[in-house]
N, C-alpha and C. Protein backbone atom coordinates (compact mmCIF):
# COMPACT_ATOMS: atom_id res chain seq x y z
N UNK A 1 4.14 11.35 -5.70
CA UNK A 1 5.22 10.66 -6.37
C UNK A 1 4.69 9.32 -6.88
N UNK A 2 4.79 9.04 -7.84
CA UNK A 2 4.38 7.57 -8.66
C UNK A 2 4.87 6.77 -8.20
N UNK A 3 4.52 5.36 -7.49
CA UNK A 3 4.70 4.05 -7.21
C UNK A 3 5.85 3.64 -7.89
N UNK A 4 6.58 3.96 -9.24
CA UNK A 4 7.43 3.18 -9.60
C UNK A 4 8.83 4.09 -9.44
N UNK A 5 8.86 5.30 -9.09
CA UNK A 5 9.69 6.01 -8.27
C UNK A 5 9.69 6.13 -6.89
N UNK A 6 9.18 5.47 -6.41
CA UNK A 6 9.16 5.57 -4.95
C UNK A 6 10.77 4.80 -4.51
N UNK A 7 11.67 5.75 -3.37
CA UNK A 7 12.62 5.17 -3.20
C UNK A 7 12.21 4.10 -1.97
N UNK A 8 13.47 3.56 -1.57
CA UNK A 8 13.02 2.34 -0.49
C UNK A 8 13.47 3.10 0.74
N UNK A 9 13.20 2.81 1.53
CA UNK A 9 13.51 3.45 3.05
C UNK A 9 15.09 3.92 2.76
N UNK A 10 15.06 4.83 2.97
CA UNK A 10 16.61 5.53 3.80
C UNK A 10 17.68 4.17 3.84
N UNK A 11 18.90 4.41 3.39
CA UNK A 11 19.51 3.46 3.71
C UNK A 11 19.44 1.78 3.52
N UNK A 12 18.33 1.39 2.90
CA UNK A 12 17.62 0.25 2.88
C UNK A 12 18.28 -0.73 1.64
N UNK A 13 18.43 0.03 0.63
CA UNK A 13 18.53 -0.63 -0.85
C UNK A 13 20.49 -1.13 -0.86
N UNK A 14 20.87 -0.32 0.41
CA UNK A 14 22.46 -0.71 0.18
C UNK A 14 22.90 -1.67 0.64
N UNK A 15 21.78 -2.58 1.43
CA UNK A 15 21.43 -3.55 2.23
C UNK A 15 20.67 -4.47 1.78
N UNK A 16 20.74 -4.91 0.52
CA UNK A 16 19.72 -5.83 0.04
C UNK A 16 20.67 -6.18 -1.05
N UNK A 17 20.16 -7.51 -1.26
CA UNK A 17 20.77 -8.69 -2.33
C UNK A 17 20.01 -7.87 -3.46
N UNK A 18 21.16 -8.10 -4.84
CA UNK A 18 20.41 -7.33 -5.99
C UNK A 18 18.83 -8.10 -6.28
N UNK A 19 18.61 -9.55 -5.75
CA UNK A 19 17.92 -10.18 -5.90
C UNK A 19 16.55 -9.44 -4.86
N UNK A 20 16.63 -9.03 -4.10
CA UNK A 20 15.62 -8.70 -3.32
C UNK A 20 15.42 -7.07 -3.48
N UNK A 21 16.22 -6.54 -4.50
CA UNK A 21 16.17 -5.14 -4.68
C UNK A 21 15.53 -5.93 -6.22
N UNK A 22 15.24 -6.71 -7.01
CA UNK A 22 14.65 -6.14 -7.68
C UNK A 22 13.25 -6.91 -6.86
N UNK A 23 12.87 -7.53 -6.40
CA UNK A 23 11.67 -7.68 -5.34
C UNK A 23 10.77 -6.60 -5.17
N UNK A 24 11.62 -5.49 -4.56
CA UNK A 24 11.56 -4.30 -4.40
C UNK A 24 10.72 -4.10 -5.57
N UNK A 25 11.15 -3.78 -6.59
CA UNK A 25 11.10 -2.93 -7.79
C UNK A 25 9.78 -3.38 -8.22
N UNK A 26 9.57 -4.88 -7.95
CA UNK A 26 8.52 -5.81 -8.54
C UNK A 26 7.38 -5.22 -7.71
N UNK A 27 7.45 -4.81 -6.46
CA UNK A 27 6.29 -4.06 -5.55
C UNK A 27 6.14 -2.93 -5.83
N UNK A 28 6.71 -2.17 -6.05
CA UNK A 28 6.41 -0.72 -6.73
C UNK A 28 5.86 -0.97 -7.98
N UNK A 29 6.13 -1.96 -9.01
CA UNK A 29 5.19 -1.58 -9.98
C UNK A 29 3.89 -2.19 -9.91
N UNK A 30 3.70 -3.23 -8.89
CA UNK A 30 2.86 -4.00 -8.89
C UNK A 30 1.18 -2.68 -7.61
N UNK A 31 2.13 -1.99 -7.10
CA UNK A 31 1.22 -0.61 -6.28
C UNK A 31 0.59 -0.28 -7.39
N UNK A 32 1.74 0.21 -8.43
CA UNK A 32 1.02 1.41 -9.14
C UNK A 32 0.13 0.80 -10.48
N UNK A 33 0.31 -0.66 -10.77
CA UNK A 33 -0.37 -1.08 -11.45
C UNK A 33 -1.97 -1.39 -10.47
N UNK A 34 -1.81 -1.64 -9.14
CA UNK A 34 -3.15 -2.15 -8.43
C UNK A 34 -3.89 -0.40 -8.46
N UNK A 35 -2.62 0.39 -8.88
CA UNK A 35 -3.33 2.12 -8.14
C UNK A 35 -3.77 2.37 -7.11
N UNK A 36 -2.72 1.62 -6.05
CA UNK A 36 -2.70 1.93 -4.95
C UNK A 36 -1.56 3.01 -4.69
N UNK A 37 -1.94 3.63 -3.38
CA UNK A 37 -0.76 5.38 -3.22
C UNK A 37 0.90 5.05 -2.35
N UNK A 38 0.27 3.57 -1.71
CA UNK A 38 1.63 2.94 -1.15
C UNK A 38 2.44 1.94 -1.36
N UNK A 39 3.18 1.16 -1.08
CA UNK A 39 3.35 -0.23 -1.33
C UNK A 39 2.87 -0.54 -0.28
N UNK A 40 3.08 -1.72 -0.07
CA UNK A 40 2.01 -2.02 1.49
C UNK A 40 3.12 -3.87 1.30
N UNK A 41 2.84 -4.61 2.62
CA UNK A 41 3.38 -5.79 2.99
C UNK A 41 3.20 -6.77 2.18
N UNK A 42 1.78 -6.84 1.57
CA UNK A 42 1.32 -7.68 0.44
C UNK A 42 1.62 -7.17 -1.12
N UNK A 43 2.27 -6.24 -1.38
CA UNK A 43 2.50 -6.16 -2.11
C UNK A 43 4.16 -6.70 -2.49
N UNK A 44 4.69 -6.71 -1.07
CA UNK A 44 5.91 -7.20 -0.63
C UNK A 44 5.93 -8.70 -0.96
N UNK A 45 5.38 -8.83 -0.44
CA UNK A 45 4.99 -11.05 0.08
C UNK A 45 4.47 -11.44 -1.83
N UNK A 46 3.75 -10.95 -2.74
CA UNK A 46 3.46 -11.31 -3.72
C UNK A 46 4.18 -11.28 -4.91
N UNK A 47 5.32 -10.13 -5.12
CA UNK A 47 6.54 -10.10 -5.52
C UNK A 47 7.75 -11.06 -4.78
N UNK A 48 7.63 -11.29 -3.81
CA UNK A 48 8.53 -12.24 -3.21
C UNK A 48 8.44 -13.96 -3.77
N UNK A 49 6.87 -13.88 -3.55
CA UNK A 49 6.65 -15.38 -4.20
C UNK A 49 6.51 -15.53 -5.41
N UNK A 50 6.55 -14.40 -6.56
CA UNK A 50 7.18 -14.53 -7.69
C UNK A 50 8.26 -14.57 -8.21
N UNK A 51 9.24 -13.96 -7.48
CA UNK A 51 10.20 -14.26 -8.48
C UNK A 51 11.71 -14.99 -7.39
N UNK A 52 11.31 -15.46 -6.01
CA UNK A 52 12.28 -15.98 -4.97
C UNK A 52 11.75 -17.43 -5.12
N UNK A 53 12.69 -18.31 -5.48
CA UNK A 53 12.11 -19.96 -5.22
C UNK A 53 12.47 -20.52 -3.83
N UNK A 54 13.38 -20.02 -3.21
CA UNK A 54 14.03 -20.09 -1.78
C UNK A 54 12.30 -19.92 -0.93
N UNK A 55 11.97 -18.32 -0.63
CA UNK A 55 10.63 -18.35 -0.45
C UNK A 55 9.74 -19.18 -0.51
N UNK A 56 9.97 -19.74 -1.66
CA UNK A 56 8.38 -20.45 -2.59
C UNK A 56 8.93 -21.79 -1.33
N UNK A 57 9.59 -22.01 -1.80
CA UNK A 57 10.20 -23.48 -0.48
C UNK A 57 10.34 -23.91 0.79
N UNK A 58 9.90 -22.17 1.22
CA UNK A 58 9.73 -21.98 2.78
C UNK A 58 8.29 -22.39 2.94
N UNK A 59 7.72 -22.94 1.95
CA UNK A 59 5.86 -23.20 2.27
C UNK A 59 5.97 -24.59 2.69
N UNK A 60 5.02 -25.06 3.00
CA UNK A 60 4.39 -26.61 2.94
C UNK A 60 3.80 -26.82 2.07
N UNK A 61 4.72 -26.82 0.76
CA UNK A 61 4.45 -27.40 -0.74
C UNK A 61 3.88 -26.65 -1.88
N UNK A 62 3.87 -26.38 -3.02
CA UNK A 62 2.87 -26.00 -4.20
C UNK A 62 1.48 -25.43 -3.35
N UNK A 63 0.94 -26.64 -2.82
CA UNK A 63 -0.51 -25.73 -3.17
C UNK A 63 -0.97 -24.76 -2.09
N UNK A 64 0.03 -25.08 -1.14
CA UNK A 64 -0.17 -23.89 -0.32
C UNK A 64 0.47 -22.21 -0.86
N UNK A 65 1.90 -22.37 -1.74
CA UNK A 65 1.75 -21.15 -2.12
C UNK A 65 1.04 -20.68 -3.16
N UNK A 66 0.16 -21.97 -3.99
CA UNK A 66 -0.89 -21.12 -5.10
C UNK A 66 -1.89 -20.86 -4.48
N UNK A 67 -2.42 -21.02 -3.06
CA UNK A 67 -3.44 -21.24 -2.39
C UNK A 67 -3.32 -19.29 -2.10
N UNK A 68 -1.92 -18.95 -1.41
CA UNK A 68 -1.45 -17.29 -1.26
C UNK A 68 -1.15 -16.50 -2.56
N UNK A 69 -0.96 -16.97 -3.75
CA UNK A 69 -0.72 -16.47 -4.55
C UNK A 69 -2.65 -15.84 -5.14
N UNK A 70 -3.74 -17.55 -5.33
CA UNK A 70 -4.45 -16.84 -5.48
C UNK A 70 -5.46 -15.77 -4.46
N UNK A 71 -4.86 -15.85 -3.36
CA UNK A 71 -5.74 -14.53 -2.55
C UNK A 71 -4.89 -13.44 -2.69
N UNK A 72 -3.63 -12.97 -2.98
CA UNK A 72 -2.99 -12.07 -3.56
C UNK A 72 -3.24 -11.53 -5.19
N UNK A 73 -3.53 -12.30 -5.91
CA UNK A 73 -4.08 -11.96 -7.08
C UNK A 73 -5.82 -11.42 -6.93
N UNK A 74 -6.30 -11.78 -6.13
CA UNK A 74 -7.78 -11.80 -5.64
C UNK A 74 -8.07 -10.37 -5.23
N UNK A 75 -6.53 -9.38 -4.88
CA UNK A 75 -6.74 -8.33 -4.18
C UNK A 75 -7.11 -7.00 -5.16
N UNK A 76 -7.17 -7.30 -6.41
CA UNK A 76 -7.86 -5.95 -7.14
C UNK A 76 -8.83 -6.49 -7.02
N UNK A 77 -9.68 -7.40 -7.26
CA UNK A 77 -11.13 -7.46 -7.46
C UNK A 77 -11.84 -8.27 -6.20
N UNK A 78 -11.58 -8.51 -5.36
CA UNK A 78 -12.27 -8.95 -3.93
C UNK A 78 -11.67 -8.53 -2.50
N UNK A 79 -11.45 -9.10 -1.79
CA UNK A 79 -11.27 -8.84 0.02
C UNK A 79 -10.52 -7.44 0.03
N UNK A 80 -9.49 -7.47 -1.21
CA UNK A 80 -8.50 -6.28 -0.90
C UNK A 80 -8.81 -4.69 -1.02
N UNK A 81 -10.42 -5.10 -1.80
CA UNK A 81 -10.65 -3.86 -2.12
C UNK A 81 -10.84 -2.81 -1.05
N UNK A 82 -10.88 -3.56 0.03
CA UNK A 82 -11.02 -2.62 1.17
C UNK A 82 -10.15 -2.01 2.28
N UNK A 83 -9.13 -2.66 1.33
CA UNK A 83 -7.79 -1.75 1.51
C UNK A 83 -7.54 -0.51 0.89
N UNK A 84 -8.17 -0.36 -0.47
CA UNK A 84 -8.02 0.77 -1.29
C UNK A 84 -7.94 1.82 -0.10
N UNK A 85 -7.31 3.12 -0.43
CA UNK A 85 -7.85 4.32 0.26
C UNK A 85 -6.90 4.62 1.80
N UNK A 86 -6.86 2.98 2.35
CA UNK A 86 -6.81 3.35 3.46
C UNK A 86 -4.87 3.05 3.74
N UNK A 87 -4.29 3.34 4.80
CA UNK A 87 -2.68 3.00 4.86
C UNK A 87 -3.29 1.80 5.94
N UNK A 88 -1.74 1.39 5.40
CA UNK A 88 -1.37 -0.15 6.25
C UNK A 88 -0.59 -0.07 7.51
N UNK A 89 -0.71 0.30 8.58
CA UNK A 89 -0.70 0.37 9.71
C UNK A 89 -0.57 -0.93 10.64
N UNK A 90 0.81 -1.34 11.03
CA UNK A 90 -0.20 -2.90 11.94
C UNK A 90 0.32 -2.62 13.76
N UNK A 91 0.92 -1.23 13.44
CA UNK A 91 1.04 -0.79 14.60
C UNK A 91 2.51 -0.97 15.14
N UNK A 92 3.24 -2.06 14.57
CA UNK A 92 4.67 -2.68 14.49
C UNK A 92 5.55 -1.41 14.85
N UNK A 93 5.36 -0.12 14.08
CA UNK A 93 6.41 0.86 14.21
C UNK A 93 5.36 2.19 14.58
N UNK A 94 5.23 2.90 15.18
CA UNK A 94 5.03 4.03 15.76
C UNK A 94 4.83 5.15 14.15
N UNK A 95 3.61 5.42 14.63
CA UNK A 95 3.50 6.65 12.73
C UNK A 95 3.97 7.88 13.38
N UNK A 96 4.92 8.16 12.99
CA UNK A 96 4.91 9.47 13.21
C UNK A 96 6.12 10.06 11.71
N UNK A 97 5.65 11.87 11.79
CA UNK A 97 6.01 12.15 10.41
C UNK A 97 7.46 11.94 10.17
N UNK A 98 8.38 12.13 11.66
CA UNK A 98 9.55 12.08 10.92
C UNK A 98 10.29 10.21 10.21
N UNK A 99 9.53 9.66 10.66
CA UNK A 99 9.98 8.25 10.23
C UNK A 99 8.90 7.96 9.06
N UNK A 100 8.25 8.43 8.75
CA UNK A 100 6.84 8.47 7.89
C UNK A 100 7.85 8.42 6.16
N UNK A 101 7.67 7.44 5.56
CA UNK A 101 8.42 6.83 4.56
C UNK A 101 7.41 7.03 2.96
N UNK A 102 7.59 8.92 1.87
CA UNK A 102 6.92 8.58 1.07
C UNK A 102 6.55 7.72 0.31
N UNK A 103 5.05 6.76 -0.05
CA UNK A 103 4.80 5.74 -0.79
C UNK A 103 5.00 4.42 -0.36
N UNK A 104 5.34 4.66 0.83
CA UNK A 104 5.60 3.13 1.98
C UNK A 104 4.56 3.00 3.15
N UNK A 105 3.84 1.62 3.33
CA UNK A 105 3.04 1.93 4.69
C UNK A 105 4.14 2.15 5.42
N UNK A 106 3.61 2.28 6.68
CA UNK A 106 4.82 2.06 7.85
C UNK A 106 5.03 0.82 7.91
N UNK A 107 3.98 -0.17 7.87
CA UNK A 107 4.42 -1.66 8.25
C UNK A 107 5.17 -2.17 6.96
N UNK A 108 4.98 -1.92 5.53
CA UNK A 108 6.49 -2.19 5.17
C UNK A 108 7.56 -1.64 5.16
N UNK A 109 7.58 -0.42 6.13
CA UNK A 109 8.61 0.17 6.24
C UNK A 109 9.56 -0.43 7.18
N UNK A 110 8.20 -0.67 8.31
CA UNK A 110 9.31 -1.75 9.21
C UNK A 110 9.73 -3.04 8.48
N UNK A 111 9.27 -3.74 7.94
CA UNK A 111 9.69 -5.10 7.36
C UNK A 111 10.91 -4.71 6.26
N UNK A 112 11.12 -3.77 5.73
CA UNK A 112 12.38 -3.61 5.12
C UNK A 112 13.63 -3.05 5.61
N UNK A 113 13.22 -2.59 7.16
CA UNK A 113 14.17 -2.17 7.79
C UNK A 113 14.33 -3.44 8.84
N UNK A 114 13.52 -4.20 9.11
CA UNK A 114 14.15 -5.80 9.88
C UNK A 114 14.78 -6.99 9.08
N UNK A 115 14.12 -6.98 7.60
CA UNK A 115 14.98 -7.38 6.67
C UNK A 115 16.48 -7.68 6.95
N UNK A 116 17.25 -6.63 7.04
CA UNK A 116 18.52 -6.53 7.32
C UNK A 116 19.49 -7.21 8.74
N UNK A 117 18.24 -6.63 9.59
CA UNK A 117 18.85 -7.20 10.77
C UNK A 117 18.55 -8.48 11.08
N UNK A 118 17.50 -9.45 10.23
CA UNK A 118 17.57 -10.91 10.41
C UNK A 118 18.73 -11.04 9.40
N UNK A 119 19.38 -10.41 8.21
CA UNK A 119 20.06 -10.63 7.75
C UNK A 119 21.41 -11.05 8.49
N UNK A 120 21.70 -10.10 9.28
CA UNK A 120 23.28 -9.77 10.45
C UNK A 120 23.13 -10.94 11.09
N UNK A 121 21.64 -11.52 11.71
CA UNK A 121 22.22 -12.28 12.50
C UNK A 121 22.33 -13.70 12.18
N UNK A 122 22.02 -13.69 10.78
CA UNK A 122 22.71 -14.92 10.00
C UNK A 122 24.20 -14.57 9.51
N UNK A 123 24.48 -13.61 9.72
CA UNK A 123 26.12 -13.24 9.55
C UNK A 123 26.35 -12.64 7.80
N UNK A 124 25.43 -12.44 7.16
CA UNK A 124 25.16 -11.76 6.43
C UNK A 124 25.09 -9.70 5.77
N UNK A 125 25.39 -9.53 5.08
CA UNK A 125 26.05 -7.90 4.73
C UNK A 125 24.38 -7.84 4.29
N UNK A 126 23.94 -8.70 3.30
CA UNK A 126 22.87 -8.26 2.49
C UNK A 126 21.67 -8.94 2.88
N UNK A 127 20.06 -8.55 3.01
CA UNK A 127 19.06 -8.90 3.37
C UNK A 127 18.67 -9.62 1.52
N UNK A 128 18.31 -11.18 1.89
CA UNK A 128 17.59 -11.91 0.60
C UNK A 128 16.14 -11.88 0.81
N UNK A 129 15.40 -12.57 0.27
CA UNK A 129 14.16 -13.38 0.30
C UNK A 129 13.67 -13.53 1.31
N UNK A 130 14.93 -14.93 1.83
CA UNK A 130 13.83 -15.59 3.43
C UNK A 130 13.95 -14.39 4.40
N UNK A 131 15.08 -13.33 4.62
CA UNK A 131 14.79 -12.58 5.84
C UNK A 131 13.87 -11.10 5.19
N UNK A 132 13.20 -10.92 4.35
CA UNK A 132 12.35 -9.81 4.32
C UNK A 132 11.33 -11.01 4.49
N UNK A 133 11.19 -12.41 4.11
CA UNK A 133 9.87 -13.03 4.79
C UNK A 133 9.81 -13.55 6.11
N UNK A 134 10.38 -13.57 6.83
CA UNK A 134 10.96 -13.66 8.05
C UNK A 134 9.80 -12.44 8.72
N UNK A 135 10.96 -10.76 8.41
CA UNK A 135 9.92 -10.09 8.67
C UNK A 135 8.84 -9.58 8.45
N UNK A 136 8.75 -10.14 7.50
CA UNK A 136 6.58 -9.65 7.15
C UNK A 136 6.04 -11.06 7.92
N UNK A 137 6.80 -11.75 8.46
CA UNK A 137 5.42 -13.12 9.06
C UNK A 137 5.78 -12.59 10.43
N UNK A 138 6.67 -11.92 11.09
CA UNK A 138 6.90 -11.68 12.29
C UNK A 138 5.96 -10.10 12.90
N UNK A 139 5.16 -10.23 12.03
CA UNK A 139 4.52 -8.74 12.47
C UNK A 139 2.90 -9.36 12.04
N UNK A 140 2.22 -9.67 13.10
CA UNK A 140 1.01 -10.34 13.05
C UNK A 140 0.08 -9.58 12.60
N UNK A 141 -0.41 -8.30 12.24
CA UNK A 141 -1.11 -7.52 12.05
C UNK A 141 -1.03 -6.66 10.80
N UNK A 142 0.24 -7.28 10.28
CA UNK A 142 0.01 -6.79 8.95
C UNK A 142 -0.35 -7.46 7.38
N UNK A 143 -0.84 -6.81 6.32
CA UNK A 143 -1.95 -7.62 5.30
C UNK A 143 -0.98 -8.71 4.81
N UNK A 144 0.13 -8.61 4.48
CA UNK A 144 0.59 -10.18 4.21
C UNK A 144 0.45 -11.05 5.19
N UNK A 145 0.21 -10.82 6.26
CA UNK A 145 0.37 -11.84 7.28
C UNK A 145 -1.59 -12.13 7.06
N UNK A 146 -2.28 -11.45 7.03
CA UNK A 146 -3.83 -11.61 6.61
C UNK A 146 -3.56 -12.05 5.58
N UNK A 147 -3.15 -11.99 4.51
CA UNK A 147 -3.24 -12.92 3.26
C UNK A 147 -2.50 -14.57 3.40
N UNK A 148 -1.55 -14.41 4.47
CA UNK A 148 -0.90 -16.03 4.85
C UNK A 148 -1.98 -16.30 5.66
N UNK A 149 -2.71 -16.20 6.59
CA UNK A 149 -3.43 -17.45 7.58
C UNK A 149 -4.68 -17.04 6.49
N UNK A 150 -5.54 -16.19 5.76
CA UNK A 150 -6.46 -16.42 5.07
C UNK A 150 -6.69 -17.46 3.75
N UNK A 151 -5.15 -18.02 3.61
CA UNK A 151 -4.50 -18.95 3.13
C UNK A 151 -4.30 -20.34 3.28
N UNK A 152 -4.40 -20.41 4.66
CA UNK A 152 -4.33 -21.77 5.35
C UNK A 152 -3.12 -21.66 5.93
N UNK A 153 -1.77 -20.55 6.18
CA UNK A 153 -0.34 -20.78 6.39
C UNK A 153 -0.25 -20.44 7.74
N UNK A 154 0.41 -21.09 8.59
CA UNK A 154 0.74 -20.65 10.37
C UNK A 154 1.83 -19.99 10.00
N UNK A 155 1.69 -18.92 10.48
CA UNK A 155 2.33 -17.91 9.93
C UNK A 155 3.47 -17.57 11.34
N UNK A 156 3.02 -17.91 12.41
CA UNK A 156 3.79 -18.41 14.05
C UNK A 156 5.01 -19.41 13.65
N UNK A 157 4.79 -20.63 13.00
CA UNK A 157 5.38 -21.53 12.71
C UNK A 157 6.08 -21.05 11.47
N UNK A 158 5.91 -20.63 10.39
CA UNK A 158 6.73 -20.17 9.88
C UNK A 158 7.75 -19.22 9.83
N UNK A 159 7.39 -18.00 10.93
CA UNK A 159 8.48 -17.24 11.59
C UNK A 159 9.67 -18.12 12.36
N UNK A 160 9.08 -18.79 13.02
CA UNK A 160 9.76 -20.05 14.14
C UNK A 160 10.68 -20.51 13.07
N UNK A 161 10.23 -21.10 12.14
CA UNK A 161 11.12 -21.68 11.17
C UNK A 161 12.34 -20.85 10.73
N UNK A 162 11.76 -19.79 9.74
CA UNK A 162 13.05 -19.03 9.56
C UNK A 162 13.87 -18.05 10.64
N UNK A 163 13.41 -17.74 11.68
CA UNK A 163 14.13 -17.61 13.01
C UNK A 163 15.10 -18.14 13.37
N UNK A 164 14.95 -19.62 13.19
CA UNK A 164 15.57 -20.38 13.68
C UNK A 164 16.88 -21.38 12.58
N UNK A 165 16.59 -20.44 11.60
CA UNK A 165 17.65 -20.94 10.31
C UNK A 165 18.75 -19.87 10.84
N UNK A 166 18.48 -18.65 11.18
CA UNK A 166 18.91 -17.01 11.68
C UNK A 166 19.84 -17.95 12.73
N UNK A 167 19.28 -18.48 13.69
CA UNK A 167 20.41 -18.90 15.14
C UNK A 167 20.89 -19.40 14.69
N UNK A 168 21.28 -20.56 13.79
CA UNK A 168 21.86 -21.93 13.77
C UNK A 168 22.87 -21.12 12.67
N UNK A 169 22.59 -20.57 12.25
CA UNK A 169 24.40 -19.78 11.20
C UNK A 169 25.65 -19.43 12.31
């Protein structure tokens, strides 16, 4: 199935701000333009910091997110190439076939399915921006979270942060 038909997890898209559904949309084409077979977390996190300014504001300033932007752009022609081929796995959710999500790693499968529930517990119907970045920094082992500390970003402290926007609603 082509990257730009790929649906979003089960249930997922009825649960998202139109703003973070087209996020979505921005990662699927951005797979099938890299010609990669999945979307994967970084493909998540690089559509996020394009077109969410909320996001962009969750940094410690400009040059830290051009600092992630350019090792995300960096990923067709350097570090990422050695992602080609392989799935994104960070271990977060258990692989197995029946939860096995066509054209999705598992680890953004989990991050679009926690999406939501940092959403609820800001008292929220719909998952935005900060809670799908919420959960891609809360899962240490997956490539957006390698593209934030290969970045310079504490990626601990930035979960902490938006965690803690989640309690205080």
């Amino acid at each position: 199935m082509p990257a730009d038909s790929v649906p979003a997890p089960a249930g997922i898209d009825a649960r998202l701000t139109p703003e973070l559904a087209a996020v979505v949309s921005g990662a699927r084409r951005r797979a099938l333009r890299d010609g990669d077979a999945q979307i994967d977390t970084a493909h998540l996190l690089h559509s996020l910091l394009e077109a969410d300014p909320e996001v962009r504001a969750a940094f410690a300033g400009g040059p830290q997110v051009a600092r992630v932007l350019g090792y995300l752009v960096q990923r067709s022609i350097g570090y990422g190439l050695r992602w080609q081929g392989t799935v994104e796995d960070s271990g977060a959710l258990p692989v197995v076939r029946d939860h096995a999500v066509t054209g999705w790693s598992p680890a953004a499968v989990t991050a679009m399915e926690r999406a939501p529930e940092h959403a609820a517990l800001r008292g929220e119907e719909r998952a935005g921006g900060l809670d799908l970045l919420a959960a891609l920094a809360c899962d240490g082992a997956c490539r957006a979270v390698e593209v934030l500390e290969r970045a310079g970003v504490d990626t601990r402290s930035l979960s902490g942060r938006l965690n803690h926007v989640s309690r205080q609603v």
